[in-house]
Protein backbone atom coordinates (compact mmCIF):
# COMPACT_ATOMS: atom_id res chain seq x y z
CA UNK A 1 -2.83 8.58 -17.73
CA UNK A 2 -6.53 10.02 -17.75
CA UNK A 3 -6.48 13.49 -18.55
CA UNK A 4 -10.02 13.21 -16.19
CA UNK A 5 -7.71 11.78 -13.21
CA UNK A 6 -4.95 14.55 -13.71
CA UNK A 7 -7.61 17.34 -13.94
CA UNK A 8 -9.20 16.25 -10.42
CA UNK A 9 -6.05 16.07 -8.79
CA UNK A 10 -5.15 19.37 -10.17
CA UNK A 11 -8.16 20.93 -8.77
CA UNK A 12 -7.17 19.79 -5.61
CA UNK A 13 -3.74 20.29 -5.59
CA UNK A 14 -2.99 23.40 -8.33
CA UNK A 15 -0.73 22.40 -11.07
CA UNK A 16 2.11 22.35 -9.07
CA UNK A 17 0.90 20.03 -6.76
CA UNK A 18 0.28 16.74 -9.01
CA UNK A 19 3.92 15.42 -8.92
CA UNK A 20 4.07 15.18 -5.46
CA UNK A 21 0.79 13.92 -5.16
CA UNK A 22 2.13 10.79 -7.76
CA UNK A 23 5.13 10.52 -6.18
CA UNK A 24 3.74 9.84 -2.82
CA UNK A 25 1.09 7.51 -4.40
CA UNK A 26 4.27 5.68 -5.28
CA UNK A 27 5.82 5.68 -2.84
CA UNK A 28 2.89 3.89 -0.91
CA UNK A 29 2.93 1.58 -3.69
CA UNK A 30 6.35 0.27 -3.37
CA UNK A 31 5.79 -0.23 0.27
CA UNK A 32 3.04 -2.29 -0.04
CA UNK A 33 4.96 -4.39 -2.67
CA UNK A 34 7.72 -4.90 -0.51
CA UNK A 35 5.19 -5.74 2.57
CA UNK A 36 3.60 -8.35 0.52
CA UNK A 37 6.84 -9.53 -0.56
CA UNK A 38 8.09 -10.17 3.24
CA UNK A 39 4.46 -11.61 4.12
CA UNK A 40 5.10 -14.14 0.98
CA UNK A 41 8.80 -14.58 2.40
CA UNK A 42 7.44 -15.51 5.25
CA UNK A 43 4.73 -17.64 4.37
CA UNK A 44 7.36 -19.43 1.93
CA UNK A 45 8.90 -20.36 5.14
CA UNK A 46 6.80 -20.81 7.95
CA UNK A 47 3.32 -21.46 6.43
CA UNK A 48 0.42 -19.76 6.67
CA UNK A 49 -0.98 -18.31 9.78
CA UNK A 50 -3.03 -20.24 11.97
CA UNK A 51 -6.46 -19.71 12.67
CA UNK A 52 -5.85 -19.70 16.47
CA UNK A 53 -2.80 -17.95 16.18
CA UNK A 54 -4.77 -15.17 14.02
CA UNK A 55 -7.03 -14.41 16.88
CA UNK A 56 -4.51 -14.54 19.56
CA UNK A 57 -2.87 -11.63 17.41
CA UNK A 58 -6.20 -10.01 16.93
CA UNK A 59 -7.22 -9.81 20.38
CA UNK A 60 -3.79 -8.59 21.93
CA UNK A 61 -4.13 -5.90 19.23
């Protein structure tokens, strides 16, 4: 790892701090990984999303 990277999170978290801060960075990782993992699941099975089905979604949200 960059000793540059470590010393800015350092200096925003104190020594002590830096583990958590890489834990939670994996942490967020491994979710996304497993999101993209359903979406491909998904897609796998049902296809791809369909433009009119996209903006249906998007304007409900």
């Amino acid at each position: 790892m960059a000793q540059s990277l470590i010393k800015e999170v350092e200096e925003r978290t104190g020594k002590s701090g830096f583990s958590s801060v890489v834990a939670e960075a994996l942490e967020e990782w491994l979710a996304t990984q497993k999101l993209r993992e359903v979406v491909a699941a998904d897609q796998e099975a049902f296809g791809p999303v369909s433009p009119e089905a996209r903006r249906q979604a998007e304007q409900e949200w």
